[in-house]
PDB file of N, CA and C in Angstrom:
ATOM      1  N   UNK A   1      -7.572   1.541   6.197  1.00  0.00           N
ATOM      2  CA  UNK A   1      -8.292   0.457   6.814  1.00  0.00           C
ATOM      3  C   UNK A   1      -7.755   0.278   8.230  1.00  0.00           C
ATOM      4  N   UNK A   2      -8.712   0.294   9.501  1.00  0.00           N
ATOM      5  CA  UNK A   2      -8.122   0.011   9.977  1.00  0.00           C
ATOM      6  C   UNK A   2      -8.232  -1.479  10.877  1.00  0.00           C
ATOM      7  N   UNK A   3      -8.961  -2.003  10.002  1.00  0.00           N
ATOM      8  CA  UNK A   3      -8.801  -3.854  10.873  1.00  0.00           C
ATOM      9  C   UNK A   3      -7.807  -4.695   9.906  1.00  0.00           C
ATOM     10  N   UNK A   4      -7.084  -5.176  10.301  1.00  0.00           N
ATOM     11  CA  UNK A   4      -5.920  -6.087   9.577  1.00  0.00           C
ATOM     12  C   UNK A   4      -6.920  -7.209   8.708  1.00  0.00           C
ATOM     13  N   UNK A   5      -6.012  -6.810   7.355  1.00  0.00           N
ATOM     14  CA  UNK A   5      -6.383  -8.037   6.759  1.00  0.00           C
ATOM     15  C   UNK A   5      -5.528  -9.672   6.687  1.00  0.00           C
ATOM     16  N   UNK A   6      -6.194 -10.887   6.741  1.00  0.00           N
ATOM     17  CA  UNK A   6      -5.310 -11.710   6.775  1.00  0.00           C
ATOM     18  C   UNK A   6      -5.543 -12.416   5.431  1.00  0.00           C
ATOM     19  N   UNK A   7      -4.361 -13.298   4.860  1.00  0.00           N
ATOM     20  CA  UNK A   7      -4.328 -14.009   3.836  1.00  0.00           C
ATOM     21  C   UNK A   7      -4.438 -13.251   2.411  1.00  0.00           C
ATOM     22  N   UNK A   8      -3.708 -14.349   1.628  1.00  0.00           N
ATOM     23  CA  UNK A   8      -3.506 -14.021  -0.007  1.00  0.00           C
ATOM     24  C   UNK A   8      -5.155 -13.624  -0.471  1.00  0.00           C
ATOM     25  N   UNK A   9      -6.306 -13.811  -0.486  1.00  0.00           N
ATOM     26  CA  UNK A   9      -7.449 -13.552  -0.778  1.00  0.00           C
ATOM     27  C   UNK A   9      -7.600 -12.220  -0.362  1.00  0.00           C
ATOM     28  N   UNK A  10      -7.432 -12.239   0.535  1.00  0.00           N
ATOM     29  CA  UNK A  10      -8.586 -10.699   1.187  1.00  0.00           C
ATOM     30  C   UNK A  10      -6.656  -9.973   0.611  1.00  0.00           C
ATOM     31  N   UNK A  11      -5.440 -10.326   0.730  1.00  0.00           N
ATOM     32  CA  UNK A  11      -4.704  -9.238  -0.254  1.00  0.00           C
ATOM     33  C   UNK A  11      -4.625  -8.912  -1.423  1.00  0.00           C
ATOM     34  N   UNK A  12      -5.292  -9.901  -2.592  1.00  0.00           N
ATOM     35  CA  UNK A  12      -5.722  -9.904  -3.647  1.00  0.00           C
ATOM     36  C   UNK A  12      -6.601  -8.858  -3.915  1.00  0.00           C
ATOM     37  N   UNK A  13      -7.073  -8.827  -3.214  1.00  0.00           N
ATOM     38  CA  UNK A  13      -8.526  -7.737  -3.510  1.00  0.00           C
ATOM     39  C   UNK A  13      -8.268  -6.557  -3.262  1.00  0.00           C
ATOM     40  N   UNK A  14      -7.805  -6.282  -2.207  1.00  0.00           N
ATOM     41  CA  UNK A  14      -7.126  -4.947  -1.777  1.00  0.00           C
ATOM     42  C   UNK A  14      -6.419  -4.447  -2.888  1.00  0.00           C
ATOM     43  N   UNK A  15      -5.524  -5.315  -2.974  1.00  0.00           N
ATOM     44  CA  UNK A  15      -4.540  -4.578  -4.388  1.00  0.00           C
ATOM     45  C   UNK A  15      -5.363  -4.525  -5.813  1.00  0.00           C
ATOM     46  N   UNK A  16      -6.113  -5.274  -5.522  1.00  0.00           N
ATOM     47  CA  UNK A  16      -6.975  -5.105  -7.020  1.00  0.00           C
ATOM     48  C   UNK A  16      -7.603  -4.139  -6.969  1.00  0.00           C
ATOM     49  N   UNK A  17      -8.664  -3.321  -6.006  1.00  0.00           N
ATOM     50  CA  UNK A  17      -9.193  -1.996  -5.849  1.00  0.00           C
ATOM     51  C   UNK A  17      -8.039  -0.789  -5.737  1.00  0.00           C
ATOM     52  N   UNK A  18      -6.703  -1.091  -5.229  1.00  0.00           N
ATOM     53  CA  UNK A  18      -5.840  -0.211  -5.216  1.00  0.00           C
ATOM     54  C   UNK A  18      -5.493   0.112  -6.801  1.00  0.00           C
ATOM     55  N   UNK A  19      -5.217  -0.902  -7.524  1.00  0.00           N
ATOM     56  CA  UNK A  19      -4.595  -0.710  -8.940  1.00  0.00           C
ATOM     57  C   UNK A  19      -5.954   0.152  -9.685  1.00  0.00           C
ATOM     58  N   UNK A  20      -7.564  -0.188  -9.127  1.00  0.00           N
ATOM     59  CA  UNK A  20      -8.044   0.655  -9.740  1.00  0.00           C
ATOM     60  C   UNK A  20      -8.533   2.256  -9.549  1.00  0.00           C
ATOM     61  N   UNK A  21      -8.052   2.528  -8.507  1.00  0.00           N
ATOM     62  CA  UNK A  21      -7.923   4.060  -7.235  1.00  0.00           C
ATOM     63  C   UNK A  21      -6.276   4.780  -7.358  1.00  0.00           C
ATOM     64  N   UNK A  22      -5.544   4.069  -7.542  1.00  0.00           N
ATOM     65  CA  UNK A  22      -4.316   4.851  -8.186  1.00  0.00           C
ATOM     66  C   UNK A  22      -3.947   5.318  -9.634  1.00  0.00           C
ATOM     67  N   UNK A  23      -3.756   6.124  -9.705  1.00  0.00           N
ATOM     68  CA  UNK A  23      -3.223   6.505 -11.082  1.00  0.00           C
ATOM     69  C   UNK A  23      -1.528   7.077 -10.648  1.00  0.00           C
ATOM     70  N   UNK A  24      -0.870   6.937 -11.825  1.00  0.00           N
ATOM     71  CA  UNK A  24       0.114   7.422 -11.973  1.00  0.00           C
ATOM     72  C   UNK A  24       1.454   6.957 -10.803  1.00  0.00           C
ATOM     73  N   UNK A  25       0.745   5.689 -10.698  1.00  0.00           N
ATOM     74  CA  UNK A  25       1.495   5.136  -9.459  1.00  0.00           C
ATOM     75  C   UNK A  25       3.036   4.424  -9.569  1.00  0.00           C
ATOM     76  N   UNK A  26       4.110   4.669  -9.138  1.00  0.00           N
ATOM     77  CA  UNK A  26       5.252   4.667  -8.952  1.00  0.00           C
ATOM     78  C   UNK A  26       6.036   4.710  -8.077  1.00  0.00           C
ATOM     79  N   UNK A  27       7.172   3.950  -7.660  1.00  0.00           N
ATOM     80  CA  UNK A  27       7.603   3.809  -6.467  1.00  0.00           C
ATOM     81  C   UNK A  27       9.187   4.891  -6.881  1.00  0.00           C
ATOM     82  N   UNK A  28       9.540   5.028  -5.901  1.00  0.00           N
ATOM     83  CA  UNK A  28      10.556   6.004  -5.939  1.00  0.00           C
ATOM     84  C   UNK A  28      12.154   5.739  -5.086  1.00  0.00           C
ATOM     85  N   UNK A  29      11.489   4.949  -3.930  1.00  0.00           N
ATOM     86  CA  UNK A  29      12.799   4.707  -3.553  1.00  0.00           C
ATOM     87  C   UNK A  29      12.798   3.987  -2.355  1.00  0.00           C
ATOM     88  N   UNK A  30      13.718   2.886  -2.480  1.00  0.00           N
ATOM     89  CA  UNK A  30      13.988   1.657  -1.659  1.00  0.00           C
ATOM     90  C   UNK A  30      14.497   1.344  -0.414  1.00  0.00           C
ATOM     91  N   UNK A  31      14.264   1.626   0.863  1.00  0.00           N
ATOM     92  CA  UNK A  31      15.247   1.220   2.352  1.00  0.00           C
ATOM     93  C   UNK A  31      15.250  -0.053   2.776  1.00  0.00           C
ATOM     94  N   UNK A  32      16.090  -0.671   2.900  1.00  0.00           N
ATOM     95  CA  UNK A  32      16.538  -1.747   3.495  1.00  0.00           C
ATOM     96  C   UNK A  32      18.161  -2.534   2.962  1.00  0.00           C
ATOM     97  N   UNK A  33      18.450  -3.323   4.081  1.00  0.00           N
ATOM     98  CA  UNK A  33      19.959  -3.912   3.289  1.00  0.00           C
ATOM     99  C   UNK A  33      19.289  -5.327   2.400  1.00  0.00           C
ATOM    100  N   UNK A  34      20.562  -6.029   1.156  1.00  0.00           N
ATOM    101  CA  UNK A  34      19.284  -6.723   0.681  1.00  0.00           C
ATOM    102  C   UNK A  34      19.354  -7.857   1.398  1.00  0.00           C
ATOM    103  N   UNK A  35      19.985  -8.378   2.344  1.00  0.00           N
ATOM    104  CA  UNK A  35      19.815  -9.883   3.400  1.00  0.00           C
ATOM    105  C   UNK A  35      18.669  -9.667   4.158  1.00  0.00           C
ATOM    106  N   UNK A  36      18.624  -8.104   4.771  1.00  0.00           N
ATOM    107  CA  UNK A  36      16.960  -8.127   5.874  1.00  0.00           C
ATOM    108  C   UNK A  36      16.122  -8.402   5.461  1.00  0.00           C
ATOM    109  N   UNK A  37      15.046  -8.606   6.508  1.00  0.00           N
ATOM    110  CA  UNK A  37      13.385  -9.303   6.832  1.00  0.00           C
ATOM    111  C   UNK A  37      12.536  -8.066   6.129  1.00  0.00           C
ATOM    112  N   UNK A  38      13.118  -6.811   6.982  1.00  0.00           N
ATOM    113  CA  UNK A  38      12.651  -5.633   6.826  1.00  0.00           C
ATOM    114  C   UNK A  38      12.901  -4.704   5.548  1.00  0.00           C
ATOM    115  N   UNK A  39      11.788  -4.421   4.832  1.00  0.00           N
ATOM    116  CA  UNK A  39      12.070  -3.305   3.810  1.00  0.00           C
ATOM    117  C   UNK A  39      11.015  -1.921   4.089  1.00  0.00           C
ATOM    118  N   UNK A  40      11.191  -0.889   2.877  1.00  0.00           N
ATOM    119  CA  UNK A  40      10.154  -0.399   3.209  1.00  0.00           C
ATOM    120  C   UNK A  40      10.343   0.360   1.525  1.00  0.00           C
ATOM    121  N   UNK A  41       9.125   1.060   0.821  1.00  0.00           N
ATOM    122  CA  UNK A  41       9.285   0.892  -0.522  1.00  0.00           C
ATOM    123  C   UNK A  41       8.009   2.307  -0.354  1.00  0.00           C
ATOM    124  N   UNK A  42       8.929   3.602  -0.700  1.00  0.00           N
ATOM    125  CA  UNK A  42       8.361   4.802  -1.049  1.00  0.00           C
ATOM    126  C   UNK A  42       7.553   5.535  -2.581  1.00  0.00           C
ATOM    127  N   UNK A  43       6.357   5.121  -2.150  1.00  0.00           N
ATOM    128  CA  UNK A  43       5.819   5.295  -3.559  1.00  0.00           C
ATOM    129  C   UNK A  43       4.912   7.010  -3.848  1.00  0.00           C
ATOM    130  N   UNK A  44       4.297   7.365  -5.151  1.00  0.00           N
ATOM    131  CA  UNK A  44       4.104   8.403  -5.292  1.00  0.00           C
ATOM    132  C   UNK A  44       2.584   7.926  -6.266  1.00  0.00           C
ATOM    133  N   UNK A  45       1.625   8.710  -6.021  1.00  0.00           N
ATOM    134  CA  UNK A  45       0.677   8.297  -7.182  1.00  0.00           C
ATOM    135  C   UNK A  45      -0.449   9.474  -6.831  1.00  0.00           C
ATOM    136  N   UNK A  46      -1.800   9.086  -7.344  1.00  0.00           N
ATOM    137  CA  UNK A  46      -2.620  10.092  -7.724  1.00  0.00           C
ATOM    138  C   UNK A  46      -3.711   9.332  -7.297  1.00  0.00           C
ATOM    139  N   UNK A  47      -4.786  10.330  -6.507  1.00  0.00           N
ATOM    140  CA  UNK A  47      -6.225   9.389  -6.358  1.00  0.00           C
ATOM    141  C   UNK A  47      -7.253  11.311  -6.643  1.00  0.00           C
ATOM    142  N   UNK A  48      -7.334  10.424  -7.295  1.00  0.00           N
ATOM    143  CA  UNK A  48      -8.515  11.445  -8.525  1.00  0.00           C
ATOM    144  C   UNK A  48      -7.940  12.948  -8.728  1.00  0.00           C
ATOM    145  N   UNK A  49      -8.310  13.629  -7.664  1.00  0.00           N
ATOM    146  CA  UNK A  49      -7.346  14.985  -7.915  1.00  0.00           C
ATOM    147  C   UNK A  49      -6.264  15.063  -7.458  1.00  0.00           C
ATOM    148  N   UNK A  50      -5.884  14.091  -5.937  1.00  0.00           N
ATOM    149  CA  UNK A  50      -5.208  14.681  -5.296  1.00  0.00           C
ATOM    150  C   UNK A  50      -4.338  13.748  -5.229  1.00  0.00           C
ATOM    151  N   UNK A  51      -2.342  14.288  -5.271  1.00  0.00           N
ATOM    152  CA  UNK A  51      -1.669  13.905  -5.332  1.00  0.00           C
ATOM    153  C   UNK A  51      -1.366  12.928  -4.168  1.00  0.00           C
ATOM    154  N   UNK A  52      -0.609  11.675  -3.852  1.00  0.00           N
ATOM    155  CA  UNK A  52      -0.064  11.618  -2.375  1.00  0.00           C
ATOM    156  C   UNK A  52       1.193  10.919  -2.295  1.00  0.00           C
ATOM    157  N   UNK A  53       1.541  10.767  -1.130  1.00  0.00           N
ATOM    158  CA  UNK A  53       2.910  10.006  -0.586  1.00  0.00           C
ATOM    159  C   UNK A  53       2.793   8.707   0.039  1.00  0.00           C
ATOM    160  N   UNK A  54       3.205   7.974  -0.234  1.00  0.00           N
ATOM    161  CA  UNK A  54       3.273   6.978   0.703  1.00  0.00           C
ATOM    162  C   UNK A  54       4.200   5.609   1.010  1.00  0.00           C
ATOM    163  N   UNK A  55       4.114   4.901   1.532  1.00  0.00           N
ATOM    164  CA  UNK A  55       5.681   3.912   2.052  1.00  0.00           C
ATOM    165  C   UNK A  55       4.603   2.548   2.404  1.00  0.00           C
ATOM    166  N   UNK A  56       5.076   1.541   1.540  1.00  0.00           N
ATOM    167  CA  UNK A  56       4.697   0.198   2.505  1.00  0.00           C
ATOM    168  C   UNK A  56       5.739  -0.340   2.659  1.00  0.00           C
ATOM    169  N   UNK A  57       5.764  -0.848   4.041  1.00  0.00           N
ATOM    170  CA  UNK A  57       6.477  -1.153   5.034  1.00  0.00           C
ATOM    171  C   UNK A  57       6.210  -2.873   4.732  1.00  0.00           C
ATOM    172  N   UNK A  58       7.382  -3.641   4.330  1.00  0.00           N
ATOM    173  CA  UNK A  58       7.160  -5.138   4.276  1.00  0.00           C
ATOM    174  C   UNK A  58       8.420  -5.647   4.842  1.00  0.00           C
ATOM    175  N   UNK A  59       7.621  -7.058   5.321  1.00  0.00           N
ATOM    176  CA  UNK A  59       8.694  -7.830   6.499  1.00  0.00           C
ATOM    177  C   UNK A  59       8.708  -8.905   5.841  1.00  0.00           C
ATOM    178  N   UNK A  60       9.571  -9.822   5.398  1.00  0.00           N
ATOM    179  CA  UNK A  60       9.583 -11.229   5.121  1.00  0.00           C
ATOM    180  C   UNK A  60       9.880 -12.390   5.889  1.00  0.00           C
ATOM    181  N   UNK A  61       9.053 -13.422   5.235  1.00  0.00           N
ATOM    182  CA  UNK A  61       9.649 -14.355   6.210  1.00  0.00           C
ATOM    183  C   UNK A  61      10.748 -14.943   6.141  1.00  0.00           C
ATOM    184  N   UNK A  62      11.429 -16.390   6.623  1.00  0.00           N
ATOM    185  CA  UNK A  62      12.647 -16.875   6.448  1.00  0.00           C
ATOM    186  C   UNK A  62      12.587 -17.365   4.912  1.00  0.00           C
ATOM    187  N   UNK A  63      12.003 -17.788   4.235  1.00  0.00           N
ATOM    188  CA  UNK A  63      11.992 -18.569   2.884  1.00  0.00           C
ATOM    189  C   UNK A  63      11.176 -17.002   1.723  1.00  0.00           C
ATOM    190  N   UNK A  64      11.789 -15.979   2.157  1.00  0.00           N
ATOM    191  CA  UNK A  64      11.325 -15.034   1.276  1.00  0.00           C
ATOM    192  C   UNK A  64      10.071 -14.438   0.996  1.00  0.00           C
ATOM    193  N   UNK A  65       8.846 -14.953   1.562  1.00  0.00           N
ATOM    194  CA  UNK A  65       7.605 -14.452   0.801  1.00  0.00           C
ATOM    195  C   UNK A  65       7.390 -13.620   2.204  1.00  0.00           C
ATOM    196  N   UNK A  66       6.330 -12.416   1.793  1.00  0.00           N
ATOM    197  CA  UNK A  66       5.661 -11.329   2.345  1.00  0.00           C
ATOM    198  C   UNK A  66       5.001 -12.168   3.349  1.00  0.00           C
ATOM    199  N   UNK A  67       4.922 -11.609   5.112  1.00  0.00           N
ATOM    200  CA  UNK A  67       4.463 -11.731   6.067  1.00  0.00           C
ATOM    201  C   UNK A  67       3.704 -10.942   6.543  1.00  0.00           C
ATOM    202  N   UNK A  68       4.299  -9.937   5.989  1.00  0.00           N
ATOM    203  CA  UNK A  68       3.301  -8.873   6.548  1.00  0.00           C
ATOM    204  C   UNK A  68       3.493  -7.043   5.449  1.00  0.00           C
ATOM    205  N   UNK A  69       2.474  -6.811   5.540  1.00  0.00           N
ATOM    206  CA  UNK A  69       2.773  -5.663   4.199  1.00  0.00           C
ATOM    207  C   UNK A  69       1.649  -4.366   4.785  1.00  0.00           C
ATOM    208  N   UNK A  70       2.712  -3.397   5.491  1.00  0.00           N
ATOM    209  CA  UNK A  70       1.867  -2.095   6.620  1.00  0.00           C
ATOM    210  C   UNK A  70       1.733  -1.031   5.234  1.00  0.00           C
ATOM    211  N   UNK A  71       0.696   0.085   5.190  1.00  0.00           N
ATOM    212  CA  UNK A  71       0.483   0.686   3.866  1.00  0.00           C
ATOM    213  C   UNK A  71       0.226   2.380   4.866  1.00  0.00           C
ATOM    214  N   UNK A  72       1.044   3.397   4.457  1.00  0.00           N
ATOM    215  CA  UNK A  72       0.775   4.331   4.914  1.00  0.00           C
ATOM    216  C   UNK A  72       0.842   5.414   3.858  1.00  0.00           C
ATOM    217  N   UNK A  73       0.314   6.723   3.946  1.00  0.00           N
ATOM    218  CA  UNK A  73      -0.407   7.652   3.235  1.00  0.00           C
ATOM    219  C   UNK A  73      -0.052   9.033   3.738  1.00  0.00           C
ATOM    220  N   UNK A  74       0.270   9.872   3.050  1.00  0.00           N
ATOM    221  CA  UNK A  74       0.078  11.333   3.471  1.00  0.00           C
ATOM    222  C   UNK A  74      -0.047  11.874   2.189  1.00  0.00           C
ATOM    223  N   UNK A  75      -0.651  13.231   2.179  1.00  0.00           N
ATOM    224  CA  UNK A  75      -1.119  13.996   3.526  1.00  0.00           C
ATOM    225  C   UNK A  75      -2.467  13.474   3.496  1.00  0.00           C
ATOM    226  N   UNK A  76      -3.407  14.038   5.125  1.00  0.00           N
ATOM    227  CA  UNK A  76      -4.526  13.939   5.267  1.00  0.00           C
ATOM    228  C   UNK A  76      -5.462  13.869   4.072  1.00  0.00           C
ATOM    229  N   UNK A  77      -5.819  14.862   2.863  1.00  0.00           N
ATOM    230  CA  UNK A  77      -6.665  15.232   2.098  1.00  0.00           C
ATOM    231  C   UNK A  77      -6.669  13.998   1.150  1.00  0.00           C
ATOM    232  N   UNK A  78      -5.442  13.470   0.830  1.00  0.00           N
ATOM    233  CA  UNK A  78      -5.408  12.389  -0.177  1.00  0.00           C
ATOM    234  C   UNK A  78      -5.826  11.127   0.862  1.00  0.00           C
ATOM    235  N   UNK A  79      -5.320  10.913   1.639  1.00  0.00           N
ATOM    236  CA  UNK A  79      -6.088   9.963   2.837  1.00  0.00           C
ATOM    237  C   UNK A  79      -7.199   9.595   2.389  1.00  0.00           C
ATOM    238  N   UNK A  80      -8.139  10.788   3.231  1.00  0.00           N
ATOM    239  CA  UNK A  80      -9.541  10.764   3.155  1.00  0.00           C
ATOM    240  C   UNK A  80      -9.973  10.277   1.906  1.00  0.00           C
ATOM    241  N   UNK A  81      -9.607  11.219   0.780  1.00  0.00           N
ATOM    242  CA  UNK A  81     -10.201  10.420  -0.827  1.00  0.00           C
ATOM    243  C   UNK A  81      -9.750   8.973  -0.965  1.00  0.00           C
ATOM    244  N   UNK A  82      -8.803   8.648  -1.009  1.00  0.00           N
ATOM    245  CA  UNK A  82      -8.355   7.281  -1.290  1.00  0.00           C
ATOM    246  C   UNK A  82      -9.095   6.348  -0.121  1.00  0.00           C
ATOM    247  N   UNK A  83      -9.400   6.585   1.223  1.00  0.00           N
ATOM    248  CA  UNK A  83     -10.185   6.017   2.172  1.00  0.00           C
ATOM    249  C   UNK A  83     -11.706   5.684   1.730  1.00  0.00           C
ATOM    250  N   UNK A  84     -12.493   7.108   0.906  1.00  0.00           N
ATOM    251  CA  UNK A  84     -13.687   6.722   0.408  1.00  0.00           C
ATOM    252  C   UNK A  84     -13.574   5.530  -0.695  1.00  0.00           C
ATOM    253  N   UNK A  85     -12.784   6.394  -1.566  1.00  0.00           N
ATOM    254  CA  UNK A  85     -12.757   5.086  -2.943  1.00  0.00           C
ATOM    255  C   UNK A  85     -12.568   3.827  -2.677  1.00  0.00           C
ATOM    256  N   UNK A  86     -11.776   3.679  -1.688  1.00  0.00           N
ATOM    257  CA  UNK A  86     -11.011   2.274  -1.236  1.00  0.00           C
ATOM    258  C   UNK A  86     -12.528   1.373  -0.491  1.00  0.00           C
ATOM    259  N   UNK A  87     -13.090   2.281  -0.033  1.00  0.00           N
ATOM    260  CA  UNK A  87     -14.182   1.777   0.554  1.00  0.00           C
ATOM    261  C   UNK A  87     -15.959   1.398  -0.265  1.00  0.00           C
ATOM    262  N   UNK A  88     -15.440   2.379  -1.108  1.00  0.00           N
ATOM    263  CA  UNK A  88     -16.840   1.701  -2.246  1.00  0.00           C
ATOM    264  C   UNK A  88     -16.006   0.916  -3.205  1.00  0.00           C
ATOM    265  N   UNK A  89     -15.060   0.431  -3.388  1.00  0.00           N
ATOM    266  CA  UNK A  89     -14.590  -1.171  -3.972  1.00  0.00           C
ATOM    267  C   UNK A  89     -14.761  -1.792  -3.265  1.00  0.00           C
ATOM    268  N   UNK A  90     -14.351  -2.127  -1.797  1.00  0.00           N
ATOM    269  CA  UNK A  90     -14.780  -3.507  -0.884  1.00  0.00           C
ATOM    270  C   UNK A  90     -15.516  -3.186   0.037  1.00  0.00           C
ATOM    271  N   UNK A  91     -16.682  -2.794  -0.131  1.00  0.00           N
ATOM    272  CA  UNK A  91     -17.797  -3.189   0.263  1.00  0.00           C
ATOM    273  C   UNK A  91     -19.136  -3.139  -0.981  1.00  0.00           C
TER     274      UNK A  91
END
């Protein structure tokens, strides 16, 4: 996606079409110290055939909750599929 989404609603939904476009989804491994704002959380999963990689990048605020939550993807081929699917759930 590339226009930012804002608020718990429009992230609700996102993750709700994500949980139904991933399979086999699992995170793998954790960067950050645990006092920082900054994390970032390396996950592994499946969108229909094709395997992929990917890291969301989350920042917190001072009282703990998610401010902001960046979602990235490789390689290209799983991209593209997960880009279509992602796109006939919200719209």
């Amino acid at each position: 996606m590339f226009t930012p989404y804002r608020g718990r609603e429009a992230l609700r939904q996102i993750l709700a079409a994500v949980m139904e476009v991933f399979t086999d989804f699992r995170y793998v491994r954790e960067f950050g110290a645990d006092d920082a704002r900054d994390h970032a959380l390396l996950f592994e999963a499946r969108v229909g055939d094709k395997e992929l990689q990917g890291c969301d990048f989350l920042r917190f605020d001072e009282v703990g909750l998610i401010e902001e939550l960046i979602v990235m993807v490789r390689p290209m081929s799983a991209t593209l599929t997960l880009a279509e699917q992602m796109k006939a759930k919200l719209t």
